[in-house]
Protein backbone atom coordinates (compact mmCIF):
# COMPACT_ATOMS: atom_id res chain seq x y z
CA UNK A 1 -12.08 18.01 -10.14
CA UNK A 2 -9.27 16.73 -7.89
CA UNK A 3 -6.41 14.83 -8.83
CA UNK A 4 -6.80 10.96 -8.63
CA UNK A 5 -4.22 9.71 -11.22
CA UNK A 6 -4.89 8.48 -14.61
CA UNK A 7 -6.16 5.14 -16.43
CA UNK A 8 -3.51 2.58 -17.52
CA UNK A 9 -4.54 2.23 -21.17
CA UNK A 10 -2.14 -0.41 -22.90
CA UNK A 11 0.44 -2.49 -21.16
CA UNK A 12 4.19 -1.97 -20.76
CA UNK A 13 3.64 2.08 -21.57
CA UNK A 14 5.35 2.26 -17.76
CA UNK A 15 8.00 0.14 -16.62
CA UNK A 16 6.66 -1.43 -12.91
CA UNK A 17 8.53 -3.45 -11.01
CA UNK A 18 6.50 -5.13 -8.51
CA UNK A 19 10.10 -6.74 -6.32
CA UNK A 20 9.77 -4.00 -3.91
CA UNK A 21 6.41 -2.77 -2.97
CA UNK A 22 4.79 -0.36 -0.47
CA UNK A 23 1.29 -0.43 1.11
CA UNK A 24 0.48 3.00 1.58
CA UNK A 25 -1.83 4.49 4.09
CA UNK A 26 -4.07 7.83 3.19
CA UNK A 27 -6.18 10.03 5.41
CA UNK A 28 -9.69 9.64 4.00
CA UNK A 29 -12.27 12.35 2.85
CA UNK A 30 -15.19 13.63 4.05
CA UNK A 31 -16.80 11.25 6.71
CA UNK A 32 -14.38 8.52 5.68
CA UNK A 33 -12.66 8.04 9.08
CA UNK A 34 -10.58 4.91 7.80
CA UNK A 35 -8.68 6.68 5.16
CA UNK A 36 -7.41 5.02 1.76
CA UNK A 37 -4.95 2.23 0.80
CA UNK A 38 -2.61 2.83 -2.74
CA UNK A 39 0.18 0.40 -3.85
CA UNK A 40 3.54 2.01 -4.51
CA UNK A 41 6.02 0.38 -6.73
CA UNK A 42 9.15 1.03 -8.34
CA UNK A 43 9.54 2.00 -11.78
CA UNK A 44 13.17 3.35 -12.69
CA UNK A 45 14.04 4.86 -9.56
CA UNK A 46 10.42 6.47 -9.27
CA UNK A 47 7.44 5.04 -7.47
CA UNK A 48 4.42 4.67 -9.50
CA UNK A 49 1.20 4.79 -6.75
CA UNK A 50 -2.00 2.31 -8.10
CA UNK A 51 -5.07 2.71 -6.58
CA UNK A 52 -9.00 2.05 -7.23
CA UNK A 53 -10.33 5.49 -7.07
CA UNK A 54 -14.01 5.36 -8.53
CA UNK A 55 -16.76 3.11 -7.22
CA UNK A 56 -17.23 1.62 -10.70
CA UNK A 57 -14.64 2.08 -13.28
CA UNK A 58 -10.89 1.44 -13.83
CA UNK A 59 -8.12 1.90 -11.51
CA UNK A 60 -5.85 4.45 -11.67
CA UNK A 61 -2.37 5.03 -11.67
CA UNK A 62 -0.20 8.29 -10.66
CA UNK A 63 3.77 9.03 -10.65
CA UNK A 64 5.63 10.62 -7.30
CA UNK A 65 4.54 13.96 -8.74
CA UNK A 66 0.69 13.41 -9.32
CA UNK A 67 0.88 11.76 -5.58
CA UNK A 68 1.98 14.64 -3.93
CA UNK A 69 -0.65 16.44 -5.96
CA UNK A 70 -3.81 14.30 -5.25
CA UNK A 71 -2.52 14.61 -1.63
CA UNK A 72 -2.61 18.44 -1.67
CA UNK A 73 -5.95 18.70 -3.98
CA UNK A 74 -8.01 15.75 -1.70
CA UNK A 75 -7.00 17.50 1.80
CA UNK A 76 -5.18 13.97 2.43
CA UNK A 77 -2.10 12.93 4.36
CA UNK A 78 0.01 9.87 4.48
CA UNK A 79 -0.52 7.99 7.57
CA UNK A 80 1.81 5.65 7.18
CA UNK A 81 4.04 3.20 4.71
CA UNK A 82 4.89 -0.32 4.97
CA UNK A 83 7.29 -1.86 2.63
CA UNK A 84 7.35 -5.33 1.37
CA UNK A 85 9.41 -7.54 -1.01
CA UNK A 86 7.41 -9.65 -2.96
CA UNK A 87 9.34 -13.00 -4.78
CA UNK A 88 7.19 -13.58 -7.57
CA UNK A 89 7.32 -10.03 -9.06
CA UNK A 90 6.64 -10.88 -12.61
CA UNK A 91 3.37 -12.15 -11.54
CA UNK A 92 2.66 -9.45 -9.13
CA UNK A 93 2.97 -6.85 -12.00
CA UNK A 94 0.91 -9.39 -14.69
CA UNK A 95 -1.70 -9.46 -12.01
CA UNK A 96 -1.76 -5.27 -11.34
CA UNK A 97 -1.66 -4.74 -15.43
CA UNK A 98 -4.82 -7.13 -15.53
CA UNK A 99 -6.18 -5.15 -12.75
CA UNK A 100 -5.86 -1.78 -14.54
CA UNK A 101 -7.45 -3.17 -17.95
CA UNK A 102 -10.78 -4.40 -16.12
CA UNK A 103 -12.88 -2.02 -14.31
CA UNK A 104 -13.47 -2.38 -10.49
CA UNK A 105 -16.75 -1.74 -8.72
CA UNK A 106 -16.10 -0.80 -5.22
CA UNK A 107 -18.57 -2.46 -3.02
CA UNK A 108 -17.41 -0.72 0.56
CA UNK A 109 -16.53 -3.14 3.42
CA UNK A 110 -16.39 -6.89 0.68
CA UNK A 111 -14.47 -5.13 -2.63
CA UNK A 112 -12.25 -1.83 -1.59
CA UNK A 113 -8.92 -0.66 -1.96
CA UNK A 114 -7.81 -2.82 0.89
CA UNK A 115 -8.59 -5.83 -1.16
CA UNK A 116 -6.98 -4.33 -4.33
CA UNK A 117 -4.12 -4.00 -2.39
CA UNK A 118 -3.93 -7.63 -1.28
CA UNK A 119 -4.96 -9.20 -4.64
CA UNK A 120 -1.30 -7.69 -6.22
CA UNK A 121 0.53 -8.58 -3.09
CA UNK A 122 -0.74 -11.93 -3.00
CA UNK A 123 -0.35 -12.86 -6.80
CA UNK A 124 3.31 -12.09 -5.76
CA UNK A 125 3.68 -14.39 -3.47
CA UNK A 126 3.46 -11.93 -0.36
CA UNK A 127 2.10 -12.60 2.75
CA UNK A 128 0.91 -9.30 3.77
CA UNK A 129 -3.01 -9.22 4.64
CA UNK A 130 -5.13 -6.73 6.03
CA UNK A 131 -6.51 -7.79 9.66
CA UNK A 132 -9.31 -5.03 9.07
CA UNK A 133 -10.65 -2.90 5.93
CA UNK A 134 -9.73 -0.13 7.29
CA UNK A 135 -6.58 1.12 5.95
CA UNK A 136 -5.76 3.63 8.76
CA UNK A 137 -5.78 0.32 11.12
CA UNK A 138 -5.09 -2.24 8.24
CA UNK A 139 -1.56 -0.93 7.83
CA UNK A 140 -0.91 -0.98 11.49
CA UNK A 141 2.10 -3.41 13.40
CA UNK A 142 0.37 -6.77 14.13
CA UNK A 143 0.42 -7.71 17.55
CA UNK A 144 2.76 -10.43 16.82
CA UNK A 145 5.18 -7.57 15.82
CA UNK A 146 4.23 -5.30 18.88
CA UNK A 147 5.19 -8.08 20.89
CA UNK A 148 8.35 -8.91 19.12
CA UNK A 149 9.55 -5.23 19.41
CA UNK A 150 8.37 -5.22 23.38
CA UNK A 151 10.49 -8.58 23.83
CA UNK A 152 13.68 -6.76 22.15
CA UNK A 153 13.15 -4.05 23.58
CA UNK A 154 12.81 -5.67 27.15
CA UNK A 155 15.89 -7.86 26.12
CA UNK A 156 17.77 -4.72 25.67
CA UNK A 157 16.68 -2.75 28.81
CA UNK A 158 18.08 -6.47 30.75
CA UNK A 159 21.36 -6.52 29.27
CA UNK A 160 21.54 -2.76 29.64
CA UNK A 161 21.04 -2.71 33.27
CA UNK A 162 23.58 -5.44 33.58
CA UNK A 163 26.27 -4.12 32.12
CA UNK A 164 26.57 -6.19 29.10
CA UNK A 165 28.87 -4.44 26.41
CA UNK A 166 27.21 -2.92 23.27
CA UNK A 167 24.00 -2.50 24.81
């Protein structure tokens, strides 16, 4: 059986700090085109990854090591990683360590790992939502951020062309 991490069976056996998180984007496997979503946090210089990997049962959990290896052993690549500081961290990880003692039935579309995902960042007091339940287009720039790169980006190219020192 391939590597999906392990079950978080008492609290406080791994030190997660939930200040600094990162949404991370999977390929998916088999038919699933949209890929997967894991939360990466910090624990001691190491990320911890916490995902729901069952349809009914308990999350898991995996260090940078088991990662790499459910990557290699579920023909999966990152897609992509967004990074996000959360200011209510204590509550963030009280809300993940709940998360890990109850099981999680995976209901598809309404109840996947997009929405485990969001229910940490949000008990953080992030702002970070999914526009889709797809992870391979959930983790994607917003169009408010396309646009405010464009703008800069046009903004440079002006003052460029003009001659305006330092750009």
């Amino acid at each position: 059986m391939a590597c999906d991490g392990e079950e978080l069976n008492a609290c406080g056996t791994i030190d997660i700090d939930c200040s600094r998180v990162a949404v991370v984007a999977v390929s998916g496997s088999g038919p699933n085109f949209c890929g997967h979503l894991l939360l990466a946090t910090n624990s001691g210089g190491n990320n911890i990854y916490f995902h729901v990997a069952v349809v009914h049962g308990h999350p898991k959990y995996m260090n940078q090591t088991g990662y790499t290896r459910y990557l290699k052993e579920n023909s999966k690549s990152e897609i992509r990683r967004r990074h996000l500081s959360l200011p209510n961290a204590n509550e963030a990880t009280t809300y993940l360590e709940g998360l890990m003692s109850n099981t999680w039935t995976w209901g598809a579309i309404p109840n996947n790992c997009v929405a485990f995902v969001e229910e940490i960042i949000h008990a953080g007091g992030g702002d970070w939502s999914s526009y889709s339940n797809c992870p391979s287009v959930a983790t994607q720039d917003s169009i408010g951020e396309r646009a405010t790169r464009f703008m800069s980006q046009l903004e440079n190219e002006i003052y460029r062309s003009y001659g305006v020192p330092g750009f």
